[in-house]
Protein backbone atom coordinates (compact mmCIF):
# COMPACT_ATOMS: atom_id res chain seq x y z
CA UNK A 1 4.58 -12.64 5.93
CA UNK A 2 1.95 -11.32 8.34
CA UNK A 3 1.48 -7.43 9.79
CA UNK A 4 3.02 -8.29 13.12
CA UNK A 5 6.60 -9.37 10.79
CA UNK A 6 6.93 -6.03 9.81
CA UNK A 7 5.28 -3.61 11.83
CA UNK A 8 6.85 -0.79 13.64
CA UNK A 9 6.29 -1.70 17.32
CA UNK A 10 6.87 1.47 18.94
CA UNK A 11 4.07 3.23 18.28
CA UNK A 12 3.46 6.81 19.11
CA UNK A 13 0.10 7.67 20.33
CA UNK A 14 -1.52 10.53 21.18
CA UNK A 15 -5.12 11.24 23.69
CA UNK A 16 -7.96 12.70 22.21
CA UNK A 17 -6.79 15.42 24.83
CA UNK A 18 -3.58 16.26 23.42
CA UNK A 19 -3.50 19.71 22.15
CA UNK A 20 -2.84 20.66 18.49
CA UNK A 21 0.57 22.52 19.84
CA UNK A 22 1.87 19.23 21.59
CA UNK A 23 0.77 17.08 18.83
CA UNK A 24 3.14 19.31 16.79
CA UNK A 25 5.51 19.02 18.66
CA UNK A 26 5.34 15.23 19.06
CA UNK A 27 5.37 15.08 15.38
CA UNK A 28 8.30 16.94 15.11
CA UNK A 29 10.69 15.46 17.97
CA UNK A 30 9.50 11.74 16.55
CA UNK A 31 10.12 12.87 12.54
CA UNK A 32 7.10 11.38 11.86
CA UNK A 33 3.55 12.58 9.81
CA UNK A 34 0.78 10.63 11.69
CA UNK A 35 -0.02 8.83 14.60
CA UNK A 36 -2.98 7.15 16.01
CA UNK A 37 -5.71 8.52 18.64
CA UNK A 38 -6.35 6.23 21.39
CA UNK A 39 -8.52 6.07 24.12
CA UNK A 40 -7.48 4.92 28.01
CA UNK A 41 -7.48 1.49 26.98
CA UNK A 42 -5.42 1.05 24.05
CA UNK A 43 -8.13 1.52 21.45
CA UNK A 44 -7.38 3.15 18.56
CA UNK A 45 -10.38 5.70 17.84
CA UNK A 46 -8.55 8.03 15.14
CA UNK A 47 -5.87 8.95 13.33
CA UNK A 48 -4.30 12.31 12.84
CA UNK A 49 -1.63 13.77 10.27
CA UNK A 50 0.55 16.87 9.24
CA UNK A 51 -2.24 17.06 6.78
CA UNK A 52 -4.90 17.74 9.29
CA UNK A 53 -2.62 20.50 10.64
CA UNK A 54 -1.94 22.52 7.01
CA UNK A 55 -4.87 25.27 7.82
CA UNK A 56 -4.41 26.51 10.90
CA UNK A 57 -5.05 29.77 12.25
CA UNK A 58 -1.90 29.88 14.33
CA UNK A 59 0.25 30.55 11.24
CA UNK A 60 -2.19 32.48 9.01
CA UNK A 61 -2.87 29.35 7.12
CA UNK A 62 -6.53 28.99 7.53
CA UNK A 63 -8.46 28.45 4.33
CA UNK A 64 -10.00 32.29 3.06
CA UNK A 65 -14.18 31.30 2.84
CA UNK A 66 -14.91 31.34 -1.16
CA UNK A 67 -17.11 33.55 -2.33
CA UNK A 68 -20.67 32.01 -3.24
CA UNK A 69 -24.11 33.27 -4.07
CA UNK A 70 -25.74 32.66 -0.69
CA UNK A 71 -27.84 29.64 -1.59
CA UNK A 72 -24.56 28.02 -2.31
CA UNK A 73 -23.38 29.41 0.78
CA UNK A 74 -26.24 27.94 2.48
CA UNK A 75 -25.13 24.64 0.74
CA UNK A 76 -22.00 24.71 1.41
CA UNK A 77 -22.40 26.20 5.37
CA UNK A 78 -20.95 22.63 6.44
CA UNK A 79 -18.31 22.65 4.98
CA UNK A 80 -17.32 26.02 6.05
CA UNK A 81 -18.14 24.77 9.35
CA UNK A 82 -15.69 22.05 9.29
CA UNK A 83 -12.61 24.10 7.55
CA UNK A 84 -13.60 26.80 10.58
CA UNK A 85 -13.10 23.37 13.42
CA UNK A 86 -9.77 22.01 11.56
CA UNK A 87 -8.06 25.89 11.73
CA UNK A 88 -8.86 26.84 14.96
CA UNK A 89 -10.05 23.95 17.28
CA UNK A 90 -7.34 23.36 19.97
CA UNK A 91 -7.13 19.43 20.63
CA UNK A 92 -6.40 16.41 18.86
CA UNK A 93 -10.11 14.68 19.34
CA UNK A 94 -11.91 17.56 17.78
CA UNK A 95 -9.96 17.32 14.22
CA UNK A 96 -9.05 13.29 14.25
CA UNK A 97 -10.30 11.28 11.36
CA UNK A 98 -12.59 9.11 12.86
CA UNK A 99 -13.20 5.36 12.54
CA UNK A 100 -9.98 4.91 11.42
CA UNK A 101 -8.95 1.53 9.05
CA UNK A 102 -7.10 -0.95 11.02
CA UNK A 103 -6.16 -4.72 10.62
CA UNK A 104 -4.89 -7.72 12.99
CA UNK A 105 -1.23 -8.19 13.60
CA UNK A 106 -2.55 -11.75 11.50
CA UNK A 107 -3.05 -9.96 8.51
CA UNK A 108 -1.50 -10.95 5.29
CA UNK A 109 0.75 -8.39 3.40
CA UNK A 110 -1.70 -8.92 0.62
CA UNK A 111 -4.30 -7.67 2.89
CA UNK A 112 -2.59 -4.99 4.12
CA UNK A 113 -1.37 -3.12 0.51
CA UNK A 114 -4.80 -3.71 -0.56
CA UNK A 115 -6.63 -1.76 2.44
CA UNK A 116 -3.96 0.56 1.86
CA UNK A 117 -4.66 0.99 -1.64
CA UNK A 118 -8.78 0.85 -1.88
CA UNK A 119 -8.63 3.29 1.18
CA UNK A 120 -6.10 5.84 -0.14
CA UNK A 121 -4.12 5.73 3.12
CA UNK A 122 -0.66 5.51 3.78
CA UNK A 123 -0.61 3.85 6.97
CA UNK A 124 -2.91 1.44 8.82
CA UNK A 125 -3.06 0.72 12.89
CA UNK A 126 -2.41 -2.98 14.00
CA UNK A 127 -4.64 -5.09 16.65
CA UNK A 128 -4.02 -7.58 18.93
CA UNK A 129 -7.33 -8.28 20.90
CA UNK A 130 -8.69 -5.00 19.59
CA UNK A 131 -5.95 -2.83 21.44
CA UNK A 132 -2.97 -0.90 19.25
CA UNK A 133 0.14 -3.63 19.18
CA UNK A 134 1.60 -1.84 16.30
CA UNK A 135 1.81 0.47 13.09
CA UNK A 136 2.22 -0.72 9.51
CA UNK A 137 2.90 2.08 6.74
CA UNK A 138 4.03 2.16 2.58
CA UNK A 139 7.73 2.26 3.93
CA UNK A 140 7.48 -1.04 6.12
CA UNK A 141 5.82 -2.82 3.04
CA UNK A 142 8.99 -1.18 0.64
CA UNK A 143 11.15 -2.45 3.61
CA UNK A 144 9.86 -6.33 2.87
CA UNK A 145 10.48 -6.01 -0.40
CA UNK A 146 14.08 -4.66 0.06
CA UNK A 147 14.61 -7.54 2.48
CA UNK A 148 12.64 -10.33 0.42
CA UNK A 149 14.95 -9.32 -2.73
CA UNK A 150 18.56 -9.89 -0.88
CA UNK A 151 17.61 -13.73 0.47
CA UNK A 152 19.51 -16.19 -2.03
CA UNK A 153 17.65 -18.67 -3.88
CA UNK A 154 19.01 -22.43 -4.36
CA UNK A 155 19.59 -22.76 -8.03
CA UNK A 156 17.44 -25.06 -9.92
CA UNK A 157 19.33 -28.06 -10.64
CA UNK A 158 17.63 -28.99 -14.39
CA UNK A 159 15.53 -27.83 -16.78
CA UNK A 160 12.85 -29.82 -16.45
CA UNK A 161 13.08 -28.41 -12.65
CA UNK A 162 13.04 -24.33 -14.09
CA UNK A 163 9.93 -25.58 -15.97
CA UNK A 164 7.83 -27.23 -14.10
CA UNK A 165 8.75 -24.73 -11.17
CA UNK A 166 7.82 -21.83 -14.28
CA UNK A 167 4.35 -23.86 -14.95
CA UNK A 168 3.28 -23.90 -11.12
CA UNK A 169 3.99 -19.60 -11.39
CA UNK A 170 1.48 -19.28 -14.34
CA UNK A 171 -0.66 -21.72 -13.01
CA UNK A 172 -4.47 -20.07 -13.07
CA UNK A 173 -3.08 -17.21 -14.66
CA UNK A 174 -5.11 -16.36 -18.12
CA UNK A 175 -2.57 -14.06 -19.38
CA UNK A 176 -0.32 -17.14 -19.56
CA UNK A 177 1.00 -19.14 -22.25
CA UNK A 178 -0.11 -22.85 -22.82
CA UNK A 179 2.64 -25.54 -21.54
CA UNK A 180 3.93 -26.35 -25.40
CA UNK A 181 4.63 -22.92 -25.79
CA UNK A 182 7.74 -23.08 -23.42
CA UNK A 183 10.84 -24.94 -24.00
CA UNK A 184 13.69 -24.51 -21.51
CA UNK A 185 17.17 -26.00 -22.29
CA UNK A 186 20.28 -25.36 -20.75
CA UNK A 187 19.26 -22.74 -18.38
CA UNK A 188 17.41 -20.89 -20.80
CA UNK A 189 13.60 -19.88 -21.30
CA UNK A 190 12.14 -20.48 -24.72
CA UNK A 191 8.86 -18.28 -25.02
CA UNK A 192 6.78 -19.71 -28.48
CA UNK A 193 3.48 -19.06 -29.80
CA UNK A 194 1.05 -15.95 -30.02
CA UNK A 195 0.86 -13.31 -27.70
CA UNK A 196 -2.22 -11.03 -27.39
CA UNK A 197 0.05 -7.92 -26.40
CA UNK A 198 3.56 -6.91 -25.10
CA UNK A 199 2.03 -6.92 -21.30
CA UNK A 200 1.64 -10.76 -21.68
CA UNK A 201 5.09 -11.17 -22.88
CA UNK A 202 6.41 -8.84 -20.50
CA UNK A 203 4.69 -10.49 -17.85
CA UNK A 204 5.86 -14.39 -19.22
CA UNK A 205 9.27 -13.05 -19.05
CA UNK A 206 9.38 -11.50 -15.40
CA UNK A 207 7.94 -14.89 -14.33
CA UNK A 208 10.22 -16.82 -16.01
CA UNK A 209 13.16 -14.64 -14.97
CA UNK A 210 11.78 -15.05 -11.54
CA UNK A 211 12.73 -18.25 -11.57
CA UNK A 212 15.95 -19.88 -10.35
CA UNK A 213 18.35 -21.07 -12.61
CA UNK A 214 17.65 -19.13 -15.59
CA UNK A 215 20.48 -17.52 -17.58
CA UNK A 216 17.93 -15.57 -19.65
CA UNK A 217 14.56 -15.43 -21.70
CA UNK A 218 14.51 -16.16 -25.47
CA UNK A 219 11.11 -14.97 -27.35
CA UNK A 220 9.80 -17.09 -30.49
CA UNK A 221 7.06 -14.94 -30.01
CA UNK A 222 4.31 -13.91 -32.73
CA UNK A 223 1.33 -11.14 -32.80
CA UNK A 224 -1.76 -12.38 -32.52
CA UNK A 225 -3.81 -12.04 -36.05
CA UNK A 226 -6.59 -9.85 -35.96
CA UNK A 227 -9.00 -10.31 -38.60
CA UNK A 228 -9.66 -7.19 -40.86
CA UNK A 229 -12.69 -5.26 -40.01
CA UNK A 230 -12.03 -5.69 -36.16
């Protein structure tokens, strides 16, 4: 599945323009916590949240200036100055984050929880020729799962089908076991051999449960030996 499969296409955008009170109130009518900036032309240039509106000087919220030695005032004197632009500055533009993360409706759902993830965002703009098509979030990405769990799966027919479908799974995987190490008769999963740890068994028997066909997992399992003084 790509971004553009399960994207929310109805975006609501704001202009750099828009003043913190609309944006508010945009927020609010829409029962939503972000939206992207964009310029005349459909580009997105930032992205703005409820977070970016928690210190404001509207509602007494603005963030009291700590108390610092004044060389670390000094040091700090940008930061101050930024806390001061988020509280009281009066449009959209001036308290954006800028250069905001965004991928092409193309992009893989792979892609997309992993620019979520290494970027600490919960949401992430999608492109079509470099112009706002689109708005991918955690929830839309929950939502695929949800759906991807409900289709029905065509039972395996065999054993030796449940196998060789369980081999192409673990296939590349170095947490896996080797091939004589699983027997499957009659529907069910026979796990032999070592095992390092209970995260490679645990993981051996999600994959096998994953597969279709099988009436459960059996383990035959054995700890690995460690040799004394190790």
């Amino acid at each position: 599945m790509q971004a553009r499969d399960v994207m929310t296409a109805n975006v609501v955008c704001v202009a750099p323009d828009t003043t913190v009170h609309e944006l508010a109130m945009l927020l609010t009518q829409h029962r939503i916590s972000a939206t992207p900036v964009v310029d005349r032309d459909k580009h997105v240039i930032g992205m703005i949240s409820e977070g970016d509106l928690l210190h404001r000087n509207e509602i007494d919220t603005e963030k009291a200036p700590a108390r610092r030695s004044w060389w670390l005032e000094m040091l700090s004197s940008d930061r101050g100055a930024q806390d001061y632009i988020r509280s009281h500055a009066g449009t959209v533009g001036e308290i954006m984050s800028r250069e905001p993360v965004c991928v092409n409706e193309d992009a893989s759902l792979t892609e997309i929880a992993s620019v979520l993830e290494s970027h600490h965002i919960k949401r992430v703009p999608v492109l079509r020729e470099g112009r706002i098509v689109g708005i991918v979030s955690r929830s839309n990405l929950v939502q695929a799962l949800a759906s991807a769990l409900v289709e029905e799966r065509a039972p395996a027919t065999s054993d030796a089908e449940i196998r060789a479908m369980l081999m192409g799974e673990l296939a590349g995987r170095g947490w896996a076991f080797p091939g004589r190490s699983i027997v499957v008769r009659d529907g069910v999963v026979h796990l032999w051999g070592t095992v390092w740890s209970s995260d490679q068994l645990d993981a051996m028997r999600i994959a096998s449960e994953s597969i279709p066909g099988v009436k459960r997992v059996e383990d035959h399992t054995i700890p690995y030996p460690i040799m004394p003084g190790i």
